[in-house]
C-alpha atoms as a PDB file:
ATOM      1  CA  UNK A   1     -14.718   8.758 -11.313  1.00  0.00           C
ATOM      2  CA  UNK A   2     -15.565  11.472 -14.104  1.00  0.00           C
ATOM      3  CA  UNK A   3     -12.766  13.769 -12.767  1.00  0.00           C
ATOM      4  CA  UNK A   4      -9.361  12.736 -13.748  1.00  0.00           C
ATOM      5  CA  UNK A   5      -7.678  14.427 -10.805  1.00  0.00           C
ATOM      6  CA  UNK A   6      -8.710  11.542  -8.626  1.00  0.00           C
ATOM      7  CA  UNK A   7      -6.109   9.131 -10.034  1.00  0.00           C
ATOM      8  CA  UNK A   8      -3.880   8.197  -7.907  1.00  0.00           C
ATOM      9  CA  UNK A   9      -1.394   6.034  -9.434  1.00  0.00           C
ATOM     10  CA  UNK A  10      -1.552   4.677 -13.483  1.00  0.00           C
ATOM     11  CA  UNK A  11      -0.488   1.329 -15.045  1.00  0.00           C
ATOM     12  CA  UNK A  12       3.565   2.450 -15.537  1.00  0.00           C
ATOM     13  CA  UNK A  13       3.306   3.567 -11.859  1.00  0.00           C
ATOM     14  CA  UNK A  14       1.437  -0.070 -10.478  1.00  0.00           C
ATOM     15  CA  UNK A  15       4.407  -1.770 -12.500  1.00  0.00           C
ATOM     16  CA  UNK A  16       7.362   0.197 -10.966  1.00  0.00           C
ATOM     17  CA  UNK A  17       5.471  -0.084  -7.446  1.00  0.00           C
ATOM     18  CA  UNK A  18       5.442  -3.742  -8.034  1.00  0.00           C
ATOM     19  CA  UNK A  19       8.632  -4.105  -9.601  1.00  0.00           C
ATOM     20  CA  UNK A  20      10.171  -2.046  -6.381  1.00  0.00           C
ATOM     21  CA  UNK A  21       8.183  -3.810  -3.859  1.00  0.00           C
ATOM     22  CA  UNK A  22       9.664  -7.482  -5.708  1.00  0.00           C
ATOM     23  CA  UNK A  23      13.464  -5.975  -5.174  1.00  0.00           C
ATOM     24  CA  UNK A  24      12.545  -5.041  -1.618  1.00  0.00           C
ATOM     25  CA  UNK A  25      11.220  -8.457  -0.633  1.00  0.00           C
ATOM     26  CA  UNK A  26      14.169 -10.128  -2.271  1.00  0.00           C
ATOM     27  CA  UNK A  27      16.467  -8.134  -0.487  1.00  0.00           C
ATOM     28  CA  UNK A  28      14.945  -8.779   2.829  1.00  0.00           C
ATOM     29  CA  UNK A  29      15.095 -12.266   2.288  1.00  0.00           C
ATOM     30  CA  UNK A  30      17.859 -12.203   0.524  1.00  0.00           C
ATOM     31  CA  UNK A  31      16.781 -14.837  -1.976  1.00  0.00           C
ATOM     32  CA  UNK A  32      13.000 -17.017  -2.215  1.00  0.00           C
ATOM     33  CA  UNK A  33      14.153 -19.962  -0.118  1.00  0.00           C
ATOM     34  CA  UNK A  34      10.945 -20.954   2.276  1.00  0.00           C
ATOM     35  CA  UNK A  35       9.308 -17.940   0.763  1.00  0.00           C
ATOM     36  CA  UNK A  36       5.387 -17.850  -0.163  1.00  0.00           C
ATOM     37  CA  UNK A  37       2.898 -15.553  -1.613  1.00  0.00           C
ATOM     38  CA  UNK A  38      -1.080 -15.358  -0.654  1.00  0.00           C
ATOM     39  CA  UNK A  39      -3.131 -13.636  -2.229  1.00  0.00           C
ATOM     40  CA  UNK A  40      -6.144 -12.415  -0.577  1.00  0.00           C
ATOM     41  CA  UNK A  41      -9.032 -12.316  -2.712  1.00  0.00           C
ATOM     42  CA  UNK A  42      -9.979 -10.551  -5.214  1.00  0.00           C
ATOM     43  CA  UNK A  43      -7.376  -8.173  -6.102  1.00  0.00           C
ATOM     44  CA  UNK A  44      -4.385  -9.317  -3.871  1.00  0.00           C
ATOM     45  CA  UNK A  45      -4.439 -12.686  -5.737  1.00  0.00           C
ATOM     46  CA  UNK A  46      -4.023 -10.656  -8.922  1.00  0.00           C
ATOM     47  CA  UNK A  47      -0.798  -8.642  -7.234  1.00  0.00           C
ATOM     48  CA  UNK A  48       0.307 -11.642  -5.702  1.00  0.00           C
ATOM     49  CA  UNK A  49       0.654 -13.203  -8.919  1.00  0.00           C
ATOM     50  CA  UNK A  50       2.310 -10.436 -10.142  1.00  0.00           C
ATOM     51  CA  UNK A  51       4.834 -10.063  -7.260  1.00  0.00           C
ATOM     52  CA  UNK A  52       5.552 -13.603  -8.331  1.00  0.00           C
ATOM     53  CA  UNK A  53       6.447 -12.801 -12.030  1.00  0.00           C
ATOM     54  CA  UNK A  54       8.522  -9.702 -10.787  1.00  0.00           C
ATOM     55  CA  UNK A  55      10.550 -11.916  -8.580  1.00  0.00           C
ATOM     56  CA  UNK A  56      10.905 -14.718 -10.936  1.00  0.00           C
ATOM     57  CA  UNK A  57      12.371 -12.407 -13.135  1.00  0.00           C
ATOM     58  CA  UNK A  58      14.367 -10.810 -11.228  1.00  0.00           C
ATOM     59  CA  UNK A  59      16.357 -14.067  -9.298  1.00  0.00           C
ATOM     60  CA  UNK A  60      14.963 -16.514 -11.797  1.00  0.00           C
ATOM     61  CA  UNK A  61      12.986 -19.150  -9.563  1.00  0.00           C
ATOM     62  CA  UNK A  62       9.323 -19.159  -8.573  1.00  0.00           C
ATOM     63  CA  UNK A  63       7.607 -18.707  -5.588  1.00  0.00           C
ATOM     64  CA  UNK A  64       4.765 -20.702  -4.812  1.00  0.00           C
ATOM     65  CA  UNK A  65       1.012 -18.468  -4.502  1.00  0.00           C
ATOM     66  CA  UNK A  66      -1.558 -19.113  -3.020  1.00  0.00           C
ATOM     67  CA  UNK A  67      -5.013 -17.459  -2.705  1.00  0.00           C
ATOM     68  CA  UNK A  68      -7.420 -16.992   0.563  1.00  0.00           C
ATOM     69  CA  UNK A  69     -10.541 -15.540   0.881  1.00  0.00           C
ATOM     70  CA  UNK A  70     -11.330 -14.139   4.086  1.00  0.00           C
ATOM     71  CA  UNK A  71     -14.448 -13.387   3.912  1.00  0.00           C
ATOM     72  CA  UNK A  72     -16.024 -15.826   7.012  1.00  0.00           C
ATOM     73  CA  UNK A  73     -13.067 -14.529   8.968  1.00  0.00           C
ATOM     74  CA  UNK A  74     -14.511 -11.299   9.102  1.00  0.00           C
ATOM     75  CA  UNK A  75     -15.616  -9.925  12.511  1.00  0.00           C
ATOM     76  CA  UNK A  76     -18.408  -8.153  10.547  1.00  0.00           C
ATOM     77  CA  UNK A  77     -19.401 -10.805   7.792  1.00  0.00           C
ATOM     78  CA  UNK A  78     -22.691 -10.567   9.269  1.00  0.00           C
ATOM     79  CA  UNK A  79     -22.884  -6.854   9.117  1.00  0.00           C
ATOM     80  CA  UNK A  80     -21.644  -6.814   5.476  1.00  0.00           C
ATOM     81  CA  UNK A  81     -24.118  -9.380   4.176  1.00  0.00           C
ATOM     82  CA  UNK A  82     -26.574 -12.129   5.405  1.00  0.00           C
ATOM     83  CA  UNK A  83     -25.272 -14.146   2.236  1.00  0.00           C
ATOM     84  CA  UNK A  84     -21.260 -13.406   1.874  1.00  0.00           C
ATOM     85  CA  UNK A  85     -19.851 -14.444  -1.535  1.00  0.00           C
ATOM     86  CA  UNK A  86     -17.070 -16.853  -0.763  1.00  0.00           C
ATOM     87  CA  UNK A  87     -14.122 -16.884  -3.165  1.00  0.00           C
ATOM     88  CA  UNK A  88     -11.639 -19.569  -3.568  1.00  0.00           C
ATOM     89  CA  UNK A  89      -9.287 -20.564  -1.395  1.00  0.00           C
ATOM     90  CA  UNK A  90      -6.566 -22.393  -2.664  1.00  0.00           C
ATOM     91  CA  UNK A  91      -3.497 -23.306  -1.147  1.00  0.00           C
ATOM     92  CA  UNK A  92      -1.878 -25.910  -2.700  1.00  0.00           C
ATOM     93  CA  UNK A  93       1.964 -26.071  -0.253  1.00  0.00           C
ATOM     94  CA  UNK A  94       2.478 -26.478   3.592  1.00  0.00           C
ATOM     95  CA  UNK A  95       2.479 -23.168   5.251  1.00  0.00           C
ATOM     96  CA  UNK A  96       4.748 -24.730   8.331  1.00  0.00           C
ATOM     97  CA  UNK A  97       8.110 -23.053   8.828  1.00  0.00           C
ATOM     98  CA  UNK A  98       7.261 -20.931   5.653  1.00  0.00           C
ATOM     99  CA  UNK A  99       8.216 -17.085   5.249  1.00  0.00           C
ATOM    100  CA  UNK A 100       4.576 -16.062   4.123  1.00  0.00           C
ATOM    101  CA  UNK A 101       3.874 -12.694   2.483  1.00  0.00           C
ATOM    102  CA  UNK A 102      -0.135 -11.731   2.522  1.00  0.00           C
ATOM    103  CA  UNK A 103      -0.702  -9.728  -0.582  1.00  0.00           C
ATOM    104  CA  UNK A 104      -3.478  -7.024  -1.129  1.00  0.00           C
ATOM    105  CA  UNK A 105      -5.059  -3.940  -2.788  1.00  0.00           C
ATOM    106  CA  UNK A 106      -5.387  -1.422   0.297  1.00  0.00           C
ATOM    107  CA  UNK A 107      -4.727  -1.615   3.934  1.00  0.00           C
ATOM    108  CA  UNK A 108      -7.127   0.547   5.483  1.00  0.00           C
ATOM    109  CA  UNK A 109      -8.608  -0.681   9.253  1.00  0.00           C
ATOM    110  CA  UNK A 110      -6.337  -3.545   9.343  1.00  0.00           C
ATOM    111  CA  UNK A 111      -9.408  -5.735   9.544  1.00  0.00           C
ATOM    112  CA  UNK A 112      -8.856  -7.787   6.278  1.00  0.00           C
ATOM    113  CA  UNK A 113      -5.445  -7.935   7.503  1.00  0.00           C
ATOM    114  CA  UNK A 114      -5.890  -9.632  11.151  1.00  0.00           C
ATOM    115  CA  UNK A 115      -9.083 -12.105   9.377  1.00  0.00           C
ATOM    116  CA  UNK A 116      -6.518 -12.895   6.949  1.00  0.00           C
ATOM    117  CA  UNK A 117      -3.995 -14.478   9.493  1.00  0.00           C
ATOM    118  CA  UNK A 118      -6.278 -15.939  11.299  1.00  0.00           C
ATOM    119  CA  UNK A 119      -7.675 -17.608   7.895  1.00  0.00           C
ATOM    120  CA  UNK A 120      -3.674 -18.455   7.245  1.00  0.00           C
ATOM    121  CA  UNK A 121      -3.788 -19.912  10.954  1.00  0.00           C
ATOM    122  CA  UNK A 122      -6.160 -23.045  10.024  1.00  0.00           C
ATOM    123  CA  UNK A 123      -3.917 -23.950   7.328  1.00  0.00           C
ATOM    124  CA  UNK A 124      -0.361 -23.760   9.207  1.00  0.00           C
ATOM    125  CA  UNK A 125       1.748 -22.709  11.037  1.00  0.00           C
ATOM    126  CA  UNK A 126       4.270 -20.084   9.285  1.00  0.00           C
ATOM    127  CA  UNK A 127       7.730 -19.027  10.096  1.00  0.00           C
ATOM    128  CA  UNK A 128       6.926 -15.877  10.030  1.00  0.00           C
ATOM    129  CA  UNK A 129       3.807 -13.601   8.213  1.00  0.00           C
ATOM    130  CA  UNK A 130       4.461 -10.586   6.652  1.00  0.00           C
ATOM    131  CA  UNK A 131       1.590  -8.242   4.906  1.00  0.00           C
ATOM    132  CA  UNK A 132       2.512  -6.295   1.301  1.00  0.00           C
ATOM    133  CA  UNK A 133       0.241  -3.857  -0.125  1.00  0.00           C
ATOM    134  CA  UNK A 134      -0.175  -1.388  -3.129  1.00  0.00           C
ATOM    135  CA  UNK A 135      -1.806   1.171  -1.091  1.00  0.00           C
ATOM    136  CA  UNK A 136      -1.889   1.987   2.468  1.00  0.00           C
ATOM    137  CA  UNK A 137      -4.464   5.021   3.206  1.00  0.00           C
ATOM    138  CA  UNK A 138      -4.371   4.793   6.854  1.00  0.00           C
ATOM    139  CA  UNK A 139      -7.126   5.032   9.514  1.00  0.00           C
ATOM    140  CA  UNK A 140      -6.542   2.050  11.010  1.00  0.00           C
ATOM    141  CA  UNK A 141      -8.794   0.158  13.574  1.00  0.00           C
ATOM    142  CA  UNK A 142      -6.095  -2.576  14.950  1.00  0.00           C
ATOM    143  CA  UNK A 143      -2.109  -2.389  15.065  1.00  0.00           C
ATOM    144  CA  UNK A 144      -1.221  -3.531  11.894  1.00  0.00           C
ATOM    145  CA  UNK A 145       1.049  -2.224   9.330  1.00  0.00           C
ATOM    146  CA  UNK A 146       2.552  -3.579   6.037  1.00  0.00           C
ATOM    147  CA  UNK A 147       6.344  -4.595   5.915  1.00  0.00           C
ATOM    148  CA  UNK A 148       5.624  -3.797   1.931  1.00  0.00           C
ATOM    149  CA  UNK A 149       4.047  -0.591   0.696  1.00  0.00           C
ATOM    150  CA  UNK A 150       3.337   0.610  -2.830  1.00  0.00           C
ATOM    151  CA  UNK A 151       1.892   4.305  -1.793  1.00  0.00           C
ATOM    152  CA  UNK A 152       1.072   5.615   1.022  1.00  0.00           C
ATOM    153  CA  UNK A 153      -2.146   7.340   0.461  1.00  0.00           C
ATOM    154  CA  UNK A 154      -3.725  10.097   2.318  1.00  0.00           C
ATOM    155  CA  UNK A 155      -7.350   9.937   3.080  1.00  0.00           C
ATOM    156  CA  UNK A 156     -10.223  11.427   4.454  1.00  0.00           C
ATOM    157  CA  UNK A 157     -12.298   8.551   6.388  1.00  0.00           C
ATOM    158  CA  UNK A 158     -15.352   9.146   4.202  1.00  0.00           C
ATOM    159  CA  UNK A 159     -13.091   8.519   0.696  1.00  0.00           C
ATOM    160  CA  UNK A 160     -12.809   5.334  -0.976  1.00  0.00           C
ATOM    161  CA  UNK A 161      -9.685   3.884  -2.719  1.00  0.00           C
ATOM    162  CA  UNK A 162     -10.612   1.751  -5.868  1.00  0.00           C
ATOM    163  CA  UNK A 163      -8.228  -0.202  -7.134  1.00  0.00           C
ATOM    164  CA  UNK A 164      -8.326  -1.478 -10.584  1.00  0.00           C
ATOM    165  CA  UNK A 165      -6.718  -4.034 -12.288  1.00  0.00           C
ATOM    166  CA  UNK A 166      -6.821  -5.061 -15.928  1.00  0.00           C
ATOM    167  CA  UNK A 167      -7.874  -8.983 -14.934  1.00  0.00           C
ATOM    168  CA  UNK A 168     -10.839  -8.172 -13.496  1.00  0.00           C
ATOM    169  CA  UNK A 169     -11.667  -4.530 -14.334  1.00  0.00           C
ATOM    170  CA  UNK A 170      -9.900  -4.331 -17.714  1.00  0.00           C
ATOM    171  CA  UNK A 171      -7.328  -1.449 -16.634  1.00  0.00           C
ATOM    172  CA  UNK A 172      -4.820  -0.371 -13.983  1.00  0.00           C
ATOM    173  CA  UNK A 173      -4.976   2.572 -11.958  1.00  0.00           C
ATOM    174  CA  UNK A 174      -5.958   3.338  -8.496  1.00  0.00           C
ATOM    175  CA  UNK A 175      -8.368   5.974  -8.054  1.00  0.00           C
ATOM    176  CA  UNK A 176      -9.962   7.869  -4.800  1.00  0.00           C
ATOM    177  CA  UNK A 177     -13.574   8.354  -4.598  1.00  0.00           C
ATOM    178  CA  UNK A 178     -14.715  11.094  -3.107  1.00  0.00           C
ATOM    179  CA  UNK A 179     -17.866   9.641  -0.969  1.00  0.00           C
END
């Protein structure tokens, strides 16, 4: 990440993204009734939360988040790691005949994406489950798209989108890695 030409998007840009992904939910919904965030760990709960502020702001009531780690979902958990590092899960309201919006960094196979809603599965049984995300760089694995997208990002297989956030990595911007 010594080359500045791989940054993507910058803190003003993640804010308008997020700010224009709030309207669009709103919009859809027209309104927050039965309407619920989860975050899927790390960084979606971040942009979850976020999402949340946006909207509160915007039509002044708050919607509920939650935050799910996926990572025993995973079809290759046991590929990734022999020991996974399992992050909270906390969801604190029913999920039953709730509008649910799963929140994340980057959709890229659609694998996070499917072990997410099976994860959301166990706990209820939603209205309806819909998938935001600040970047989508393609090459996906399984049907699945976002009804929310920050950037679409184009991608070489082999390249790595790093999202950063200033709660856990002290800044915002999104970056590519060539790899």
């Amino acid at each position: 990440m010594t080359e500045n030409n791989n940054v993507v998007l910058d803190a003003m840009d993640i804010n308008r993204i997020l700010n224009r992904m709030a309207h669009e939910i709103l919009e859809k919904h027209k309104g927050t009734d039965r309407l619920r965030l989860i975050g899927i760990q790390t960084r979606g709960v971040y942009l979850a939360k976020r999402l949340q502020a946006c909207i509160q702001q915007n039509e002044g009531s708050e919607i509920p988040v939650g935050e799910i780690d996926i990572t025993l979902y995973r079809d290759d958990w046991t590929r990734v790691s022999h020991h996974p590092i399992v992050k909270p899960t906390a969801i604190p309201f029913s999920l039953d005949g709730m509008k649910v919006i799963l929140v994340d960094d980057v959709l890229f196979t659609g694998r996070t994406t499917r072990a997410a809603m099976d994860a959301l599965i166990d706990f209820g049984r939603p209205d309806r489950i819909e998938m935001a995300v600040l970047a989508d760089r393609g090459h996906r694995e399984l049907p699945i798209q976002a009804n929310y997208v920050g950037k679409c990002i184009e991608t070489i297989f082999t390249e790595h989108v790093n999202v950063l956030l200033k709660e856990c990595d002290g800044e915002d911007k999104v970056v590519i890695e060539r790899g």
